[in-house]
Protein backbone atom coordinates (compact mmCIF):
# COMPACT_ATOMS: atom_id res chain seq x y z
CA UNK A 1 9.50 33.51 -33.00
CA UNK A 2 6.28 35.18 -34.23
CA UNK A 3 3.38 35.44 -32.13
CA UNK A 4 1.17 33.02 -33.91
CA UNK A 5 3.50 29.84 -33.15
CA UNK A 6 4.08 31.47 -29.50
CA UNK A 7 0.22 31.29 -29.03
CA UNK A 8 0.05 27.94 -30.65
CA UNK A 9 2.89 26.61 -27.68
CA UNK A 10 0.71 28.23 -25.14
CA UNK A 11 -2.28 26.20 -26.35
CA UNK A 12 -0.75 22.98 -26.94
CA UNK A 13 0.93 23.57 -23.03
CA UNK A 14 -2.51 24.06 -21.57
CA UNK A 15 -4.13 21.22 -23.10
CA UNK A 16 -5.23 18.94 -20.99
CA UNK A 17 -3.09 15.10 -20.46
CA UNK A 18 -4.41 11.72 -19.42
CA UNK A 19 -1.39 12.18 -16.63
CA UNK A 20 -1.80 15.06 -14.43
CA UNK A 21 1.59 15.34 -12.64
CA UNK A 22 3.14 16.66 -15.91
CA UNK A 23 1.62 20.11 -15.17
CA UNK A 24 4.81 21.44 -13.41
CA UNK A 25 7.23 19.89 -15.69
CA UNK A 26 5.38 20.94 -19.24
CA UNK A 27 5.37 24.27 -18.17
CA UNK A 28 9.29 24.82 -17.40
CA UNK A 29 9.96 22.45 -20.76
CA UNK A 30 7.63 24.95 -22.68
CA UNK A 31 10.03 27.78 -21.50
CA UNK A 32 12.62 25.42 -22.91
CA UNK A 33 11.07 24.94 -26.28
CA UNK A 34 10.27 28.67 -26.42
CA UNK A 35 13.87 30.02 -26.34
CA UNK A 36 15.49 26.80 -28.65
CA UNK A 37 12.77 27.41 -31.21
CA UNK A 38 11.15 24.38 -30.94
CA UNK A 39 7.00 24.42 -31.33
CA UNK A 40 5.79 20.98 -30.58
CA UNK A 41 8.23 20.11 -27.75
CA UNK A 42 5.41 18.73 -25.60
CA UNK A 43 4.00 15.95 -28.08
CA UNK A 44 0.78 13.80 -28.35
CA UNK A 45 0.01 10.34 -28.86
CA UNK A 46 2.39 7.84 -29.75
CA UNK A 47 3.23 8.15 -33.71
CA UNK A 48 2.62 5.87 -36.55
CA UNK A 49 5.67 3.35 -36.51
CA UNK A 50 7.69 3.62 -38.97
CA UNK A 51 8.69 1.21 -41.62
CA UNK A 52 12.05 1.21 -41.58
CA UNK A 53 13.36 0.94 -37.90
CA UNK A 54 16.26 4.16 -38.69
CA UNK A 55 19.12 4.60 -36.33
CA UNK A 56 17.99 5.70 -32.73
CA UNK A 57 21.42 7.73 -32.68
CA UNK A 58 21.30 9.56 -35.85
CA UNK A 59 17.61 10.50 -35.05
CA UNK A 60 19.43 12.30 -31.43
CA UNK A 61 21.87 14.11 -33.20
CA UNK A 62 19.07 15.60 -35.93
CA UNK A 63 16.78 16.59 -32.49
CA UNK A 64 19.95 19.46 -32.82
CA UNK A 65 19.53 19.92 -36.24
CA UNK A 66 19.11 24.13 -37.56
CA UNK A 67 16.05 23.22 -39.89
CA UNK A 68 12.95 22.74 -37.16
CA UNK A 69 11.01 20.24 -39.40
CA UNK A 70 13.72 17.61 -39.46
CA UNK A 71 13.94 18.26 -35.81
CA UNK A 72 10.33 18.00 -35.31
CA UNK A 73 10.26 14.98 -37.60
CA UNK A 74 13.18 13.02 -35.49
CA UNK A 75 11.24 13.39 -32.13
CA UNK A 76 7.92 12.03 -33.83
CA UNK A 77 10.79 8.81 -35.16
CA UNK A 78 12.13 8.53 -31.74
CA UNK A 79 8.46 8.59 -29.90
CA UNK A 80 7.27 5.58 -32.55
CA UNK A 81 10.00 3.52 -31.86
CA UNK A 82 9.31 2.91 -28.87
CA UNK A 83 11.39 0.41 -26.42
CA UNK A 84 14.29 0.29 -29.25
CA UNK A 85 15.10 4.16 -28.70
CA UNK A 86 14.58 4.13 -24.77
CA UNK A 87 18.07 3.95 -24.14
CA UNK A 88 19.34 6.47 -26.57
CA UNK A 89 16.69 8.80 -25.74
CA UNK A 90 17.50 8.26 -21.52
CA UNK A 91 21.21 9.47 -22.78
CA UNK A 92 20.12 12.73 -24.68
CA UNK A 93 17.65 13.09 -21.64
CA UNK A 94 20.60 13.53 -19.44
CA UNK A 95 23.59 15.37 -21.59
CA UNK A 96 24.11 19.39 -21.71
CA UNK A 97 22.14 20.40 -25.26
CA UNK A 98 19.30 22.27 -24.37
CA UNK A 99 17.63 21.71 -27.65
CA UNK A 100 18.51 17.92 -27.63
CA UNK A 101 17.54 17.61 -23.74
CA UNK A 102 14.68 19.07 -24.09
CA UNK A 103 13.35 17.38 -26.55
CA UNK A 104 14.60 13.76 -25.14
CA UNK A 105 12.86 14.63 -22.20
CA UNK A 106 9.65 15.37 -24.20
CA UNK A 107 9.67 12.17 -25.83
CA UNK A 108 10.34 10.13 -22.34
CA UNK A 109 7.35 12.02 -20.80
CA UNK A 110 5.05 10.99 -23.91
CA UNK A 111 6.00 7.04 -23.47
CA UNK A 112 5.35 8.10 -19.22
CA UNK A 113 1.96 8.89 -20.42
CA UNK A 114 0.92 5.64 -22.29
CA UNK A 115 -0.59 3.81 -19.52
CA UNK A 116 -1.94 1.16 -22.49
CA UNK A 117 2.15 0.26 -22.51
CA UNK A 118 3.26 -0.39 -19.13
CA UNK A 119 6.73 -1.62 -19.37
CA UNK A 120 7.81 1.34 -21.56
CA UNK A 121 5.89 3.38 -19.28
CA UNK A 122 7.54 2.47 -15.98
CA UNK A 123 11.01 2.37 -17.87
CA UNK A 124 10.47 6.12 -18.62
CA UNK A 125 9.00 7.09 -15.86
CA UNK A 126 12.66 5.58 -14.09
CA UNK A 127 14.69 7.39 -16.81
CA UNK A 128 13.02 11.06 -16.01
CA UNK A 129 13.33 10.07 -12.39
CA UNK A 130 17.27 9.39 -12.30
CA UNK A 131 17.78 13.36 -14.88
CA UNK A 132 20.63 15.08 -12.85
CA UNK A 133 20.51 17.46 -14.93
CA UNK A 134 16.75 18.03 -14.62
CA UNK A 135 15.45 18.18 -10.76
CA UNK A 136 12.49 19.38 -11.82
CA UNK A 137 11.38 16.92 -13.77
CA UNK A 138 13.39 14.10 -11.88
CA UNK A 139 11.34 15.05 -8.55
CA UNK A 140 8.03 14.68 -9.98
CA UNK A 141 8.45 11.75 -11.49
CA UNK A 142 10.22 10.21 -8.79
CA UNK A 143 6.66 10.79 -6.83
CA UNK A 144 5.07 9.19 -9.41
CA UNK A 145 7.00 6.51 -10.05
CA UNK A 146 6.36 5.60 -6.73
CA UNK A 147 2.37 5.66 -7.19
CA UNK A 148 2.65 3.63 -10.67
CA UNK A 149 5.11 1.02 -8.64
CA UNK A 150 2.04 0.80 -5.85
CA UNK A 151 -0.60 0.27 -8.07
CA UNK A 152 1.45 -2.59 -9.44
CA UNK A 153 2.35 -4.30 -6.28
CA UNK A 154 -1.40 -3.91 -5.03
CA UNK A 155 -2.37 -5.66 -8.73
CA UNK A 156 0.16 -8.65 -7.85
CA UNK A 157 -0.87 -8.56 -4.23
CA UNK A 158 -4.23 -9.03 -5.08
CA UNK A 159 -3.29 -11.99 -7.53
CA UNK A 160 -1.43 -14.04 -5.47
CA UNK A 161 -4.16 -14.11 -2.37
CA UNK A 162 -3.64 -11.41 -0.34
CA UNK A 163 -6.42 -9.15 0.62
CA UNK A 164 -5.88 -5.52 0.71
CA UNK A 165 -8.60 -2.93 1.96
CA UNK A 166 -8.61 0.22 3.48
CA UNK A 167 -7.84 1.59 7.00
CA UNK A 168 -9.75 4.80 8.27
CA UNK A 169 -7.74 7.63 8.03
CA UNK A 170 -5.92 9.51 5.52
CA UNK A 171 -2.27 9.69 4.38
CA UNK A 172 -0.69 12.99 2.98
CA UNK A 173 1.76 12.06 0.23
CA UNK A 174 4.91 14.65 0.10
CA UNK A 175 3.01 16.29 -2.60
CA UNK A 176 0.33 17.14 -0.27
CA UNK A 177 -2.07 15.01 -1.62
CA UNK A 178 -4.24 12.84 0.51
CA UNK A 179 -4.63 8.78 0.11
CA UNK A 180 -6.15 6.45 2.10
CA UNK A 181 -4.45 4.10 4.50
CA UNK A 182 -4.17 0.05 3.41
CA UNK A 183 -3.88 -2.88 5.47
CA UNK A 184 -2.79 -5.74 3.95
CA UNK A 185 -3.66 -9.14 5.60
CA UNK A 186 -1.62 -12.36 4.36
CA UNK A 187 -3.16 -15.31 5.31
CA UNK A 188 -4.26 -18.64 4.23
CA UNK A 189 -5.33 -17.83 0.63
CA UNK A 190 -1.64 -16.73 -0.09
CA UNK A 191 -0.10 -18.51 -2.53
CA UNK A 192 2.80 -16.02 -3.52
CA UNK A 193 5.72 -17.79 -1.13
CA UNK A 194 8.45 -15.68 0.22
CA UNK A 195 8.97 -14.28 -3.44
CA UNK A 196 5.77 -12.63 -3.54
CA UNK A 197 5.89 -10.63 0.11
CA UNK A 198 8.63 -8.45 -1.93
CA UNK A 199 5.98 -6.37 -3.43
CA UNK A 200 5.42 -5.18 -0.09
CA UNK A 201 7.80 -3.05 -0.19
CA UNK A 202 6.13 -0.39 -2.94
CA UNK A 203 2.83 -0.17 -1.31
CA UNK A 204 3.71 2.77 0.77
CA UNK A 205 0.31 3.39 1.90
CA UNK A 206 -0.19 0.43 4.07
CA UNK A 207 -0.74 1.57 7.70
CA UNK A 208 -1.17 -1.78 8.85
CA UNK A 209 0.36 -5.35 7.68
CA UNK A 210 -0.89 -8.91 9.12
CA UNK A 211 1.56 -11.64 8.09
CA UNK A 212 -0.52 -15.25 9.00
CA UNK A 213 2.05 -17.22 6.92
CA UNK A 214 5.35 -19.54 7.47
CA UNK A 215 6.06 -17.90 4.48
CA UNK A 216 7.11 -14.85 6.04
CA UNK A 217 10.58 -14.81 7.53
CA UNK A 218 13.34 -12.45 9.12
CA UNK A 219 13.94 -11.44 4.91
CA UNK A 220 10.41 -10.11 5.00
CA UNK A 221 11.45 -7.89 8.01
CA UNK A 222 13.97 -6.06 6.16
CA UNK A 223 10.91 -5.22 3.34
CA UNK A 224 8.57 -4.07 5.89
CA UNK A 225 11.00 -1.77 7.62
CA UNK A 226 10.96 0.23 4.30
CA UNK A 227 7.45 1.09 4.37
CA UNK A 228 7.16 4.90 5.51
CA UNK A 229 3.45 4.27 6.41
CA UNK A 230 3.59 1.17 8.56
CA UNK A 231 2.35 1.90 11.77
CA UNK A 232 1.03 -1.36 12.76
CA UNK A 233 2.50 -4.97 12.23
CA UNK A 234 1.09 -8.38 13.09
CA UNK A 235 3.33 -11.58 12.90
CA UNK A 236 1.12 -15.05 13.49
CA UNK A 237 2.58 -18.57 12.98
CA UNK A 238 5.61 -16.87 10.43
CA UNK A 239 9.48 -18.20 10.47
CA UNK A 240 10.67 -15.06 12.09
CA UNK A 241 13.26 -15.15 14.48
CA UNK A 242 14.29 -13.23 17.76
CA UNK A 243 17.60 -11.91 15.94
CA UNK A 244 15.07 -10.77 12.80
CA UNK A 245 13.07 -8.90 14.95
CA UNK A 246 16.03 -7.33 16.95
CA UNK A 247 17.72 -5.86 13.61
CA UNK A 248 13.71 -4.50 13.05
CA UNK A 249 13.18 -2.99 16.05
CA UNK A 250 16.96 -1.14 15.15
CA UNK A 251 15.42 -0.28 11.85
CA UNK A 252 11.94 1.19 12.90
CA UNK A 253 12.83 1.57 16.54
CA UNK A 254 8.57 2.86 16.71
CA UNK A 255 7.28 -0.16 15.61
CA UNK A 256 6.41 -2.59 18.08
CA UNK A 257 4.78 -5.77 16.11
CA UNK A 258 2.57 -8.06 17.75
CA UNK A 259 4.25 -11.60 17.23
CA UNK A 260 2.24 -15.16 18.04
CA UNK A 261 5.12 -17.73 17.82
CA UNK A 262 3.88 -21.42 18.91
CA UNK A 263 0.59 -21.72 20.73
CA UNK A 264 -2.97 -20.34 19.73
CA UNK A 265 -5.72 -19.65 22.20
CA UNK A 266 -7.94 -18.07 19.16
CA UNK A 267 -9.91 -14.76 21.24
CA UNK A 268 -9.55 -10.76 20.26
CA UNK A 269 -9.08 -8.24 23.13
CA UNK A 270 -12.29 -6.79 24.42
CA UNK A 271 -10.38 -3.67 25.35
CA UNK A 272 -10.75 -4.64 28.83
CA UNK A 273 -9.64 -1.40 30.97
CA UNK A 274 -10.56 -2.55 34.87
CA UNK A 275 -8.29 -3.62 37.41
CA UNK A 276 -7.44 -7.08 36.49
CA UNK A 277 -7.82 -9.51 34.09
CA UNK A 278 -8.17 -9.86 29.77
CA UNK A 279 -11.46 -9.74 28.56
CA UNK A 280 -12.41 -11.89 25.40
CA UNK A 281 -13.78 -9.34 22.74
CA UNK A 282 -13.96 -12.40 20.04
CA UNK A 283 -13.47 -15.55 19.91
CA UNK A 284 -12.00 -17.24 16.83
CA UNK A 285 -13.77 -19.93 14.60
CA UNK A 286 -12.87 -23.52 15.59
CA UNK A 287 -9.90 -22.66 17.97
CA UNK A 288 -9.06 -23.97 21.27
CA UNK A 289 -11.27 -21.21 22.75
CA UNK A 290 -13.86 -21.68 20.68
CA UNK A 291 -13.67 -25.85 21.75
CA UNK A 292 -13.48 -24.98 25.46
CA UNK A 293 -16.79 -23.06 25.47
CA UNK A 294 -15.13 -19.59 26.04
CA UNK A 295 -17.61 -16.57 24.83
CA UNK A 296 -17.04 -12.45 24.27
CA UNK A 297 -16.78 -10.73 27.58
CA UNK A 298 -15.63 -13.55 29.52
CA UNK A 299 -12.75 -12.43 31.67
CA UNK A 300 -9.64 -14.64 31.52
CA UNK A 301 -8.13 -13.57 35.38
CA UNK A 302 -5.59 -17.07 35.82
CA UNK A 303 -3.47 -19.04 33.30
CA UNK A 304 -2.12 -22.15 35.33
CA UNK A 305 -2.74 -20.32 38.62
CA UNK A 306 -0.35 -17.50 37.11
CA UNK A 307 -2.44 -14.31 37.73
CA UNK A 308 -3.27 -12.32 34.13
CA UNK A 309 -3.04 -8.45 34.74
CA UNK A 310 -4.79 -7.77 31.23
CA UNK A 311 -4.67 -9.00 27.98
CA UNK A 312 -0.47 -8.26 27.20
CA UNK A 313 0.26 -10.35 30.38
CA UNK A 314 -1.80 -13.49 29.02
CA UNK A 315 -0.26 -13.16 25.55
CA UNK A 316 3.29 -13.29 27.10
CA UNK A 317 2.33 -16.14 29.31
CA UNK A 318 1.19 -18.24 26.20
CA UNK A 319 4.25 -17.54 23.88
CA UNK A 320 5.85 -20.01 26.51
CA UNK A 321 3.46 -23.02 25.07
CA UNK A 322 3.81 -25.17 22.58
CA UNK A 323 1.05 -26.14 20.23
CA UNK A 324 -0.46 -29.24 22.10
CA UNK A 325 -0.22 -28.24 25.60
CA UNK A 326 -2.70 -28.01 27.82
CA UNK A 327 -3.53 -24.71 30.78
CA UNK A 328 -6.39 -24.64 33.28
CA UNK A 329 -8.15 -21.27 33.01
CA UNK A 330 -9.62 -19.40 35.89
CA UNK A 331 -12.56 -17.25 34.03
CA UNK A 332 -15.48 -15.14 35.40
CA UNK A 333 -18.36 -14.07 33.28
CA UNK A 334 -20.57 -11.30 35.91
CA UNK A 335 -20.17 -12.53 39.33
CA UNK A 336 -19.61 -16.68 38.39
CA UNK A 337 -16.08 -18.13 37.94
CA UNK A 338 -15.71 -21.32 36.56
CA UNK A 339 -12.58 -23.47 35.55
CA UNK A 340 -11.60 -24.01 31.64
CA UNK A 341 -8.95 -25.91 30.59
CA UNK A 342 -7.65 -25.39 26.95
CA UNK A 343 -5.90 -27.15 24.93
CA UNK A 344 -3.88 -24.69 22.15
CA UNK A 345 -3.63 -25.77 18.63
CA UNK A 346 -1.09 -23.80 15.81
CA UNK A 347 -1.27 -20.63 14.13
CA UNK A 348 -2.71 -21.38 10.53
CA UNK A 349 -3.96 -19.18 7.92
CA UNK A 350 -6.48 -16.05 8.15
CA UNK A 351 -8.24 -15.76 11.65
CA UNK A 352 -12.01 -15.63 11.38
CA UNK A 353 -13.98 -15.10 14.35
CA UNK A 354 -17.46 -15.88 15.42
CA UNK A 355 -19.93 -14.12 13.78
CA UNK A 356 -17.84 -11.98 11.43
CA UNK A 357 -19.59 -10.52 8.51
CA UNK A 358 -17.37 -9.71 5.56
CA UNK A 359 -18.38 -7.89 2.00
CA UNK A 360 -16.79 -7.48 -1.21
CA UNK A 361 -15.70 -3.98 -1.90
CA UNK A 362 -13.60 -3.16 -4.84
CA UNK A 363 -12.39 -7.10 -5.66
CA UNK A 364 -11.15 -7.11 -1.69
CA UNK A 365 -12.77 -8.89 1.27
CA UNK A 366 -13.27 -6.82 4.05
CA UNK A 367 -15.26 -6.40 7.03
CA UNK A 368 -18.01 -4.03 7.54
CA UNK A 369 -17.91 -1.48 9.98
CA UNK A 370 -20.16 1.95 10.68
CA UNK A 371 -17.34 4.31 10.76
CA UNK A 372 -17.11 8.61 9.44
CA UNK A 373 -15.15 9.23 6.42
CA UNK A 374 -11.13 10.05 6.12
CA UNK A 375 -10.15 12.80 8.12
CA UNK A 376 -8.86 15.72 5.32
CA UNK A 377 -7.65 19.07 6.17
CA UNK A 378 -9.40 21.63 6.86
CA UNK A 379 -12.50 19.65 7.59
CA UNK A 380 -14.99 20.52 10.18
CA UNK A 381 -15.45 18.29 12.56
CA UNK A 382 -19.20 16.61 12.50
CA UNK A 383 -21.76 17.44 15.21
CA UNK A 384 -21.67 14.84 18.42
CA UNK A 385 -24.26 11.66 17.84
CA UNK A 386 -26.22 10.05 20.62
CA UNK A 387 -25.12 7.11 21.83
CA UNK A 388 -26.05 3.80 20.09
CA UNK A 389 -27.98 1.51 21.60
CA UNK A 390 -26.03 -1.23 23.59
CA UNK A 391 -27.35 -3.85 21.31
CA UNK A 392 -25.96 -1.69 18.61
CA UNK A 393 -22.13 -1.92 19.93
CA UNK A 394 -21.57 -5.08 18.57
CA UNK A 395 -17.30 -5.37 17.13
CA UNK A 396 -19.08 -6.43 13.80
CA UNK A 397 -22.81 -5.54 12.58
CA UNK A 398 -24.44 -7.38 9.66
CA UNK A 399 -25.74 -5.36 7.22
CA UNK A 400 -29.64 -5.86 6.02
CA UNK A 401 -30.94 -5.99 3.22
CA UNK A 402 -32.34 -2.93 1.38
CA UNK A 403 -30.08 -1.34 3.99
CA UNK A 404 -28.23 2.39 2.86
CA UNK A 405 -24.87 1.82 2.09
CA UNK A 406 -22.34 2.41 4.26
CA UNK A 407 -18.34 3.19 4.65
CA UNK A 408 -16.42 0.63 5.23
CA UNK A 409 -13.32 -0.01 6.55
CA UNK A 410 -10.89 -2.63 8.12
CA UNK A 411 -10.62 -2.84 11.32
CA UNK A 412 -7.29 -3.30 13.20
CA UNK A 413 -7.84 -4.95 16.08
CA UNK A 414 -5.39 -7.19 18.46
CA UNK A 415 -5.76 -11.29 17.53
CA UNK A 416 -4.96 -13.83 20.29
């Protein structure tokens, strides 16, 4: 090969490409290319089509030919047509020719590039990922394969109601790169059914998942325990079952979901840490607490003269209620105690509590929150802040007007 066209391959490999995971792969196909002879093995934009659809399998067996234009000229064929070759091409992909894998491969990682065709896109992307013969390649686009199926199932997600947003702190990929943690909250506004919750299962991201729906059952279960990121699970008024979450707790033995079966009080934890007792941190919009008069930082210490030892002991004593009962409370708020009796209505939809301020960030609804940025490597840690004012420590602050932006993030917090 003469020096000029081994310049010209060293050029057209260091250009740069709308997709940057190819880096790794062009650069052991261009070592390829270099010893079969073949200049252009890397490719551009999609080709003219052509006229006259020719025969996908002819066009392979010329990608061997001796004369390099007709080889040249049946990758450019095979790149234009498109869908009709992607099974022909996956084949040459994957057999033993050098000069005919090679050059397969080059044309699946053009149609990988072409984010304006999806289908063909994600098709290719699955052919490079399932090359035997080609780890290389196959690993790297297994990784993104798995980012392109994420994006899609967020897209859908987003369609069919749910709202997705992020959680603060940072995920490292297996490639080393750093994303941010999703929660996805399924609520009221989902309109997806039990077909829908399937996507969950490609956004590996999410750190936490909050399932409001009947639409959720012990099938979801099995999706959920396939997320690598889930750390966090919440299970309100859904159709699981005590055998579903027995064969989940066998899958992701570290998982321990919070489930509300039956009976809603309607009040978030205050993170109550004193002897006895659950204090109310919020208290939910037009729920049985909210009816009964019950406020944040009340302290719930009886439940039917049963004494509550903090705020997992009261949840465990309601999942024994059935919507429409009625308890007698024993709750203090500073040194007064007073008697409440509640009435508990059903788990439905989204829980919105008193006072909640939400914003739009990015298409999603979520709530704001002061909070630092994503922890990345090698950071340095910022310098200590004074404490806040106690007026300042509310769960949820409204922002003002003309206010400086700030980060915002979902907050996971427990939901009674």
């Amino acid at each position: 090969m003469h020096e000029a066209q081994l310049n010209a391959a060293y050029r057209l490999a260091a250009q740069p490409r709308p997709v940057a995971w190819l880096t790794a792969v062009r650069a052991g196909l261009l070592r390829a290319c270099l010893v079969a002879g073949a200049l252009h093995l890397c490719g551009s934009a999609w080709a003219d089509p052509v006229a006259d659809q020719p025969d996908p399998a002819l066009l392979i067996e010329q990608l061997e030919s001796d004369d390099f234009t007709t080889r040249q000229s049946a990758q450019t064929r095979l790149a234009a047509m498109g869908p009709a070759a992607l099974h022909t091409v996956a084949g040459a992909a994957a057999g033993d020719s050098l000069e005919g894998s090679s050059r397969a491969v080059a044309v699946l990682m053009q149609w990988a590039e072409d984010e304006s065709h999806a289908e063909l896109r994600l098709e290719a992307l699955e052919a490079l990922a399932g090359l035997k013969n080609r780890p290389l390649e196959a690993g790297v686009a297994q990784e993104h394969l798995a980012v392109v199926r994420e994006q899609e199932a967020v897209a859908e997600l987003t369609r069919l109601g749910a709202e997705l947003g992020p959680v603060n702190s940072a995920y490292v990929f297996p490639n080393n790169r750093v994303g941010v943690q999703m929660q996805v909250t399924i609520g009221s506004s989902w309109r997806g059914g039990k077909e829908g919750l399937r996507h969950l299962a490609d956004v590996r991201s999410a750190a936490k998942v909050s399932l409001y729906t009947p639409d959720a059952d012990d099938l979801v279960l099995e999706t959920l325990a396939s997320i690598p990121n889930l750390r966090a699970l919440e299970l309100f008024g859904t159709g699981v079952t005590p055998e579903g979450l027995a064969e989940l707790k066998r899958l992701r033995p570290g998982l321990e979901p919070d489930v509300r079966l039956g009976a809603r009080l309607g009040i978030g934890d205050g993170q109550f840490r004193g002897e006895k007792g659950a204090l109310i941190g919020r208290v939910m919009v037009n729920s049985p607490a909210a009816r009964a008069g019950l406020r944040p930082n009340d302290l719930i210490l009886k439940i039917d003269g049963e004494e509550v030892e903090n705020f997992k002991s009261l949840t465990d004593l309601i999942k024994g209620k059935q919507p429409g009962d009625s308890v007698e409370l024993v709750v203090r708020k500073g040194e007064e105690e007073r008697l409440v009796e509640v009435t508990f209505d059903a788990w439905q939809g989204t829980p919105k509590f008193v006072g909640e301020q939400r914003a739009i960030h990015g298409g999603h609804q979520l709530r704001i929150v002061p909070t630092a940025p994503p922890i990345l490597p090698n950071a340095k840690p910022a310098p200590p802040k004074a404490p806040a004012p106690a007026e300042d420590k509310a769960p949820y602050q409204q922002a003002q007007p003309g206010s400086p932006p700030q980060p915002i993030r979902v907050v996971p917090v427990d939901e009674k």
